[in-house]
N, C-alpha and C. Protein backbone atom coordinates (compact mmCIF):
# COMPACT_ATOMS: atom_id res chain seq x y z
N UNK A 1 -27.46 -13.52 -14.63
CA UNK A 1 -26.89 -12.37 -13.95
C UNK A 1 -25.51 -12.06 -14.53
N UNK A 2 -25.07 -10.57 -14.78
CA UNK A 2 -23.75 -10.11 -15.14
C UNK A 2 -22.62 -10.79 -13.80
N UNK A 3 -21.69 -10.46 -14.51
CA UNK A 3 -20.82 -10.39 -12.99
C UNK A 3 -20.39 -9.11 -12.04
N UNK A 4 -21.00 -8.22 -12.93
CA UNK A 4 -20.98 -6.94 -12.23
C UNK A 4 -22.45 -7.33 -11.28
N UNK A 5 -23.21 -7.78 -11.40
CA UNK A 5 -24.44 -7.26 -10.37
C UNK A 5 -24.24 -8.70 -9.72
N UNK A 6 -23.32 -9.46 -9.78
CA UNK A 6 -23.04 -10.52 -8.71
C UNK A 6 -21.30 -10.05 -7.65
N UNK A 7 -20.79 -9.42 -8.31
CA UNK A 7 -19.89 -8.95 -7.95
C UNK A 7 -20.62 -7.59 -6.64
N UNK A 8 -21.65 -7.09 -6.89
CA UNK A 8 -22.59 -5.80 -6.70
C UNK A 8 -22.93 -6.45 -4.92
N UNK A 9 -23.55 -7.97 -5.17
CA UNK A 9 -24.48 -8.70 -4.26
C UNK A 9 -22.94 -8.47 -3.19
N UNK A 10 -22.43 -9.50 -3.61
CA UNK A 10 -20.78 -9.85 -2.87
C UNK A 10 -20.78 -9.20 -1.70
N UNK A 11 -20.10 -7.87 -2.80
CA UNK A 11 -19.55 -6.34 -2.00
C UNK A 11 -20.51 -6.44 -0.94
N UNK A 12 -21.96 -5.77 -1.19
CA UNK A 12 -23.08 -5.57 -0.10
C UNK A 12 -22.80 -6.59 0.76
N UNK A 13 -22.68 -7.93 0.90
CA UNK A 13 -23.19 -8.35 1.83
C UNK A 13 -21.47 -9.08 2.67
N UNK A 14 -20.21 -8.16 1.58
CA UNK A 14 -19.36 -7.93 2.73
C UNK A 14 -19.42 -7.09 3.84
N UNK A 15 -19.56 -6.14 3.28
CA UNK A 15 -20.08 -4.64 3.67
C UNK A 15 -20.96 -5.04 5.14
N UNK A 16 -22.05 -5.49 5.03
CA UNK A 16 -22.87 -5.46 6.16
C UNK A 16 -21.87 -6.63 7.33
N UNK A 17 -21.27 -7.50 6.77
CA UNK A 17 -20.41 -8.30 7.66
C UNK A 17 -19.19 -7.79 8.24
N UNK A 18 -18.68 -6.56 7.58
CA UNK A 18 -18.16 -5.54 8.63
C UNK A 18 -18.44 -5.02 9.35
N UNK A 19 -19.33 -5.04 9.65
CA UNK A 19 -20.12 -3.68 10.57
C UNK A 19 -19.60 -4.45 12.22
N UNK A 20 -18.53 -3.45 12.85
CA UNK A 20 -18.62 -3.69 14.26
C UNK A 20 -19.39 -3.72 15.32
N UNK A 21 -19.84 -5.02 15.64
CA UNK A 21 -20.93 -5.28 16.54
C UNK A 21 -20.40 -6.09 17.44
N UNK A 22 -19.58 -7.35 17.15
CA UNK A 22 -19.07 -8.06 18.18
C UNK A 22 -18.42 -7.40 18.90
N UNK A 23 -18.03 -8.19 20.47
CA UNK A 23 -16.93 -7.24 21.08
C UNK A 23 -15.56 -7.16 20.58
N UNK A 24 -15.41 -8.66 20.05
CA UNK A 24 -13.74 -8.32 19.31
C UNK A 24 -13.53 -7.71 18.48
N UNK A 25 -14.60 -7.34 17.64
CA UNK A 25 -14.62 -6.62 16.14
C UNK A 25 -14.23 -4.78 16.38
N UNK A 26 -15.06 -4.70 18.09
CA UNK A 26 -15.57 -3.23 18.05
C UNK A 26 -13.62 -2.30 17.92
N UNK A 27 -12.53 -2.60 18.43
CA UNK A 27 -11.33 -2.39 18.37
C UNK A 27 -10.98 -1.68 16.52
N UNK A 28 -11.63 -2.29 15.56
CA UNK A 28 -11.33 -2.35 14.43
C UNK A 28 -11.45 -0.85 13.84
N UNK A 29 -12.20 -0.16 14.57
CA UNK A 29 -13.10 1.05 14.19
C UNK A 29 -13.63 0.92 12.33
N UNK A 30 -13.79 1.76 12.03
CA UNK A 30 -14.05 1.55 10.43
C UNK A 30 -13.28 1.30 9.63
N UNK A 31 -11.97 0.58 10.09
CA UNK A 31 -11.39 0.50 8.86
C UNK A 31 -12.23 -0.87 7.67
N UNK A 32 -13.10 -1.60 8.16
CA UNK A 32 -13.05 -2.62 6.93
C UNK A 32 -14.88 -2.61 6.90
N UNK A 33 -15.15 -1.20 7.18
CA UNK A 33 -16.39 -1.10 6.35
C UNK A 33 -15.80 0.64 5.78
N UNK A 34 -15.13 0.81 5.85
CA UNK A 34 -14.72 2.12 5.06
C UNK A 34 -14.07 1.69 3.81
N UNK A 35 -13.02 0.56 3.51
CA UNK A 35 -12.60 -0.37 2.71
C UNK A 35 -13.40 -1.12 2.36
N UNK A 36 -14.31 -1.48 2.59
CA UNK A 36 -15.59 -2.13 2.19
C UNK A 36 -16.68 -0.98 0.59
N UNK A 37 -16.95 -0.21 2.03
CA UNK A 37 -17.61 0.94 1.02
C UNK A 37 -16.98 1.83 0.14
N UNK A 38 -16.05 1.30 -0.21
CA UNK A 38 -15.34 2.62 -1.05
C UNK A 38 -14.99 1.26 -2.30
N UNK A 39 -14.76 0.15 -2.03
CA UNK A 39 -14.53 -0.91 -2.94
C UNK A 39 -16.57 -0.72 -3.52
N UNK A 40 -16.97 -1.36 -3.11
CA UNK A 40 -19.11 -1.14 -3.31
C UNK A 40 -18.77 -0.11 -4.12
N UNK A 41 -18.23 1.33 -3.76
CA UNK A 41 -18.57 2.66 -4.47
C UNK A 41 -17.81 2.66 -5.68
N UNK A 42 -16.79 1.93 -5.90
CA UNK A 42 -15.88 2.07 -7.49
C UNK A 42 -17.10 0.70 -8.28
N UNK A 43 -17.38 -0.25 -7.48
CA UNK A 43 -17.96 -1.12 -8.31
C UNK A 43 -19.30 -0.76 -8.83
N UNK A 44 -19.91 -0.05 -8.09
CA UNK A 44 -21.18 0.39 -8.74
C UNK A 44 -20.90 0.99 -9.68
N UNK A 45 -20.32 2.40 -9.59
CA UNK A 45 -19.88 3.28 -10.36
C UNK A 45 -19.31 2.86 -12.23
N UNK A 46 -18.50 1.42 -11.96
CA UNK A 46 -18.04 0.72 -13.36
C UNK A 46 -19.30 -0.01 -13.40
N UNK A 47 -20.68 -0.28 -12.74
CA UNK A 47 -21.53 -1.09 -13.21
C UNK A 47 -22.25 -0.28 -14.26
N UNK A 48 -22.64 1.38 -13.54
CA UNK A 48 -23.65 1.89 -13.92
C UNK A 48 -22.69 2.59 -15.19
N UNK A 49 -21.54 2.85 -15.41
CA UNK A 49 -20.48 3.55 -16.57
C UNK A 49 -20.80 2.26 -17.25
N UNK A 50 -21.25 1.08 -16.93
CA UNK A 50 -21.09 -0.05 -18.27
C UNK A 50 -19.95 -0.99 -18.09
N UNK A 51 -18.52 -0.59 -17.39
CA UNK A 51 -18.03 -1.27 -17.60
C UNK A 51 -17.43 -2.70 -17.13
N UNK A 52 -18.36 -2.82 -16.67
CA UNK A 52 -18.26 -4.42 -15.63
C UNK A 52 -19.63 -4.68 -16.51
């Protein structure tokens, strides 16, 4: 595996571990799956440009 498509896995499955579901989490609103997905969205983006 590259380290871009392990770097790829990472992101995703930070991403889903943001998601506010607990009750302490729910306070957070989107900030750390909006920071989540926008980090996912530059990394794909340098996967599929090649450069990762």
């Amino acid at each position: 595996m590259s380290i871009g498509a392990i770097l790829l896995v990472v992101l995703i499955l930070l991403l889903l571990g943001a998601i506010p579901v607990w009750p302490h989490s729910r306070s957070w609103g989107y900030a750390p799956g909006g920071t989540l997905g926008t980090l996912l969205l530059l990394i794909l983006i340098l996967v599929l440009l090649g450069y990762l």
